[in-house]
Each structure stands twice: as C-alpha cells, then as structure tokens.
Protein backbone atom coordinates (compact mmCIF):
# COMPACT_ATOMS: atom_id res chain seq x y z
CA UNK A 1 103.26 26.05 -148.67
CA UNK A 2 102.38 24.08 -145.74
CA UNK A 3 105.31 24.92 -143.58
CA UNK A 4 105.14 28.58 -144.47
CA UNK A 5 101.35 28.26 -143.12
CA UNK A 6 102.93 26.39 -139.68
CA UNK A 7 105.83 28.92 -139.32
CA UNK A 8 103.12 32.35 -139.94
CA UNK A 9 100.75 30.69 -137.04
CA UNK A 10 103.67 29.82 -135.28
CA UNK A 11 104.80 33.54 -135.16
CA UNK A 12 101.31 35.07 -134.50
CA UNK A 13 100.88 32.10 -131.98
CA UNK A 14 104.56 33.90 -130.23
CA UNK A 15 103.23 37.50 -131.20
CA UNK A 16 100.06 37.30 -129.04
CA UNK A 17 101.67 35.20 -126.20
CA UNK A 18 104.50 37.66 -125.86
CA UNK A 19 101.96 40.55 -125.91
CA UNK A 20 99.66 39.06 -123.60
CA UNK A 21 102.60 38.08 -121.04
CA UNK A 22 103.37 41.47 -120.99
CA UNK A 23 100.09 43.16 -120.03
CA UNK A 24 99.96 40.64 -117.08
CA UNK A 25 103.20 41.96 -115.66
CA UNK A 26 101.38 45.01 -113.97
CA UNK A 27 100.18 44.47 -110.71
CA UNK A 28 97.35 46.82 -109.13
CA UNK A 29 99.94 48.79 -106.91
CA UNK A 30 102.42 49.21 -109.84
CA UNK A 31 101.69 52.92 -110.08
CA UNK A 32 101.75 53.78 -106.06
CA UNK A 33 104.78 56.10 -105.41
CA UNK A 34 106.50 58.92 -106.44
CA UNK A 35 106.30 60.48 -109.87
CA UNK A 36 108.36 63.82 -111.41
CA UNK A 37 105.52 65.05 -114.25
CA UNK A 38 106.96 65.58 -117.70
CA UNK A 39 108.68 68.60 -117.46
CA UNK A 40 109.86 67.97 -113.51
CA UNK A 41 107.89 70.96 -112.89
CA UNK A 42 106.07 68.93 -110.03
CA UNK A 43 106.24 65.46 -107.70
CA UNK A 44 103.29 63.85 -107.44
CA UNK A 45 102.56 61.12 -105.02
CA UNK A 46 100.04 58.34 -106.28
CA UNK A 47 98.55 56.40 -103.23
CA UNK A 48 95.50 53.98 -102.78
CA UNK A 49 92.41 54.50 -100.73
CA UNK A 50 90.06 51.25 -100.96
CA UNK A 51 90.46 49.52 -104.76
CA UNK A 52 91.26 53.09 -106.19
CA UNK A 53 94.27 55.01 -106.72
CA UNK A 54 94.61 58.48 -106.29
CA UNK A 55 97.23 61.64 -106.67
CA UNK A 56 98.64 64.52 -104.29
CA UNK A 57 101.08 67.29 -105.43
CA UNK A 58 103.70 67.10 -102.48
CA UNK A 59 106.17 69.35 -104.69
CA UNK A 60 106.71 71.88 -107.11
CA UNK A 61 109.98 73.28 -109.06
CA UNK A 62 108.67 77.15 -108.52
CA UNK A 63 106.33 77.03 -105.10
CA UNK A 64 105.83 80.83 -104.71
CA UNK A 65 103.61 83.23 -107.04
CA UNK A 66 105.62 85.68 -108.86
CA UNK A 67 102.97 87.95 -108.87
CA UNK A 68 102.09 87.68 -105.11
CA UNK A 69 105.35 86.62 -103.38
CA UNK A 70 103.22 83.37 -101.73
CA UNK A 71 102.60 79.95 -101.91
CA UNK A 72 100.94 79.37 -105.31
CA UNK A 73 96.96 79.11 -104.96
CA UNK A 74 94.26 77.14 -107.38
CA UNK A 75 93.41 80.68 -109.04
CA UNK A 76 92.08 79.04 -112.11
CA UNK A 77 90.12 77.22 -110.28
CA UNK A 78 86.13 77.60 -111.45
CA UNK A 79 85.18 77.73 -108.42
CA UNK A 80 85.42 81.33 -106.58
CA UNK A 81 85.73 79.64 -103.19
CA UNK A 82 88.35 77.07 -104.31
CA UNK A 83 90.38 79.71 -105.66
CA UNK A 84 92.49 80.41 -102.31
CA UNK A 85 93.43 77.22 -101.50
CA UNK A 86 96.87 76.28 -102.16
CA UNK A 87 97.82 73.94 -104.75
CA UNK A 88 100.31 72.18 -102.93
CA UNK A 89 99.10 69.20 -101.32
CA UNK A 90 96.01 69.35 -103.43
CA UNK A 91 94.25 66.01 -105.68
CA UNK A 92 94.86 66.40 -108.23
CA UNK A 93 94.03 62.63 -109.49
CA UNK A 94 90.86 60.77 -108.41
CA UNK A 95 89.37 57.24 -109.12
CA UNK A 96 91.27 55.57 -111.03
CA UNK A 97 90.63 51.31 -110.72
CA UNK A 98 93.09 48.61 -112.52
CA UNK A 99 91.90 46.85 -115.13
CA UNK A 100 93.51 43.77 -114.35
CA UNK A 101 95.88 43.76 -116.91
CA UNK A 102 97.50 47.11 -117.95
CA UNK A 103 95.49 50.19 -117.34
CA UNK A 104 94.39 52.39 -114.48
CA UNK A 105 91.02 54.01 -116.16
CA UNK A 106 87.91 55.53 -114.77
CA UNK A 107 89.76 58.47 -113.04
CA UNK A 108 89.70 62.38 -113.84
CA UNK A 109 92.99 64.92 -113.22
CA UNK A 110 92.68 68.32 -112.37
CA UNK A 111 94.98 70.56 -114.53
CA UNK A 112 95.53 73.74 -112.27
CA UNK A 113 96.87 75.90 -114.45
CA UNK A 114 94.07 75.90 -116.20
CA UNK A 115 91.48 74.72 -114.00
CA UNK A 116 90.03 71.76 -115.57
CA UNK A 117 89.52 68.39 -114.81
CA UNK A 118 89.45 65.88 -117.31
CA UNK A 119 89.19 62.19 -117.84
CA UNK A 120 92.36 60.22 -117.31
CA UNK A 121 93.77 56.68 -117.58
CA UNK A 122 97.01 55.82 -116.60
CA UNK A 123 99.71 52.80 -117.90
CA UNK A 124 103.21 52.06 -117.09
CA UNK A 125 105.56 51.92 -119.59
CA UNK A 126 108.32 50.50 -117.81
CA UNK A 127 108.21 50.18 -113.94
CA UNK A 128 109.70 53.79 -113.80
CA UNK A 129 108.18 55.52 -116.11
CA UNK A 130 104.31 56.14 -116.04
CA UNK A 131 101.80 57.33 -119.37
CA UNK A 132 99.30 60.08 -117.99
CA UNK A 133 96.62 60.46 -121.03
CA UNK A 134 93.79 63.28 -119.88
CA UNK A 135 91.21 63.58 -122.59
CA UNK A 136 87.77 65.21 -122.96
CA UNK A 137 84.67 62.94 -123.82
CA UNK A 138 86.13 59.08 -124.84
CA UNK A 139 89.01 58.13 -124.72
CA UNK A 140 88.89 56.27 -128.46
CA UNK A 141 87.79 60.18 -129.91
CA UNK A 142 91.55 61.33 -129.44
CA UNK A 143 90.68 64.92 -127.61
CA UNK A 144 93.21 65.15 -124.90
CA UNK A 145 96.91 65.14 -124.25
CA UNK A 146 99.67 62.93 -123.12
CA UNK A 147 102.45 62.93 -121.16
CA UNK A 148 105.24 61.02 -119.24
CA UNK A 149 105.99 60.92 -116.07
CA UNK A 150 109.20 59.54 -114.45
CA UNK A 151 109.32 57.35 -110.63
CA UNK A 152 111.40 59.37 -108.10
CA UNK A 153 111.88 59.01 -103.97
C-alpha cells in the first residue's frame, strides 16, 4: 500500500508539472501574425499596440458584394454611420492582454456579418493554430462560440 501511495503522488506530482510546463511555453507575442479564420473565409492580422494585442482583416475569400458589385461594407453594422465603411482593413479584435501563462483575455471581436461585438479570449493550441472563443456575458456561463484559426504568411 505504501508504494502504490508513492507511485499515485508520483504521477499527479508528473501530471501537474507537465501541465504547468506547458502553459509557460506561450510567450506574450505568440499570437502576433497572420491567421486564416476557420472556414479560410478571411486573413486576419493580429498585431500589438502598447501591452495589448489587436486584429485587422487584411483579406477576404469573396471581397465584392454580390448584391452591389463593390467592396463589401459593415452593413450590419448598428451603427447607421458605420454602415459604409468597408470591412476590409477594419478591427475587428481589440484589447486583448496575456495572462502570463496561456491566455489572451479581456478583448471583444466584432462579428460583421452580424454586427456584434462580443467578449473574446484567445489561446494557442499549437504555435500554428490559434482558439478564438467570443461569448456573451462570462466566459464560465458557456454563451458564445468557438472556433479555430490556422497561422499563414
């Protein structure tokens, strides 16, 4: 019984070690570059202004409005006299601060095709391949969506 009580702290001991070794991989400016969204339906680029990292569209798979024959515009936008701007080049992401270990939080993203913004973290799953989660209210109540985006040039 006793070694069965060394070997189980033994493995929790290498459980939490590994774990924590892991969340200190990320560095702050892990998540700066070039990112393909889910469906490659856009590039964003994620830069940093200050301690705080933010997002640009610089591309998009269809650029022109079907319905118009021009560059697509934030029409969803809630705002009457934001409605005519055009979405590319727009920020989309704004605020977001590392926690020091594994997490970008504190920022909002702006979903133009429906025009809402909602609260945002951000965490790397692998050095190419980023976890966007935009929620409403906390982010522990589960009201939001995720997806995955992918590092490009």
């Amino acid at each position: 019984m006793k070694h069965f009580k060394f070997l189980f702290a033994a493995i929790i001991a290498l459980f939490l070690f590994t774990n924590n070794v892991k969340a200190q991989t990320n560095k702050p400016d892990d998540i700066v570059g070039k990112w393909f969204t889910e469906n490659n339906d856009a590039k964003v680029e994620i830069y940093k202004i200050g301690n705080k990292y933010y997002g640009r569209l610089i591309q998009l798979k269809e650029p022109i409005d079907k319905e118009t024959g021009k560059p697509k515009t934030d029409k969803h936008n809630p705002d009457k006299n934001m409605q005519k701007n055009p979405i590319l080049g727009m920020i989309l992401m704004t605020g977001f601060v590392f926690d020091g270990k594994s997490q970008w939080a504190d920022g909002t993203i702006y979903d133009a095709k429906s025009g809402k913004t909602y609260n945002c973290y951000i965490s790397l799953e692998s050095k190419d391949k980023m976890k966007v989660r935009g929620y409403i209210g906390k982010a522990w109540m589960g009201l939001g969506r995720t997806t995955h985006w992918v590092r490009t040039k």
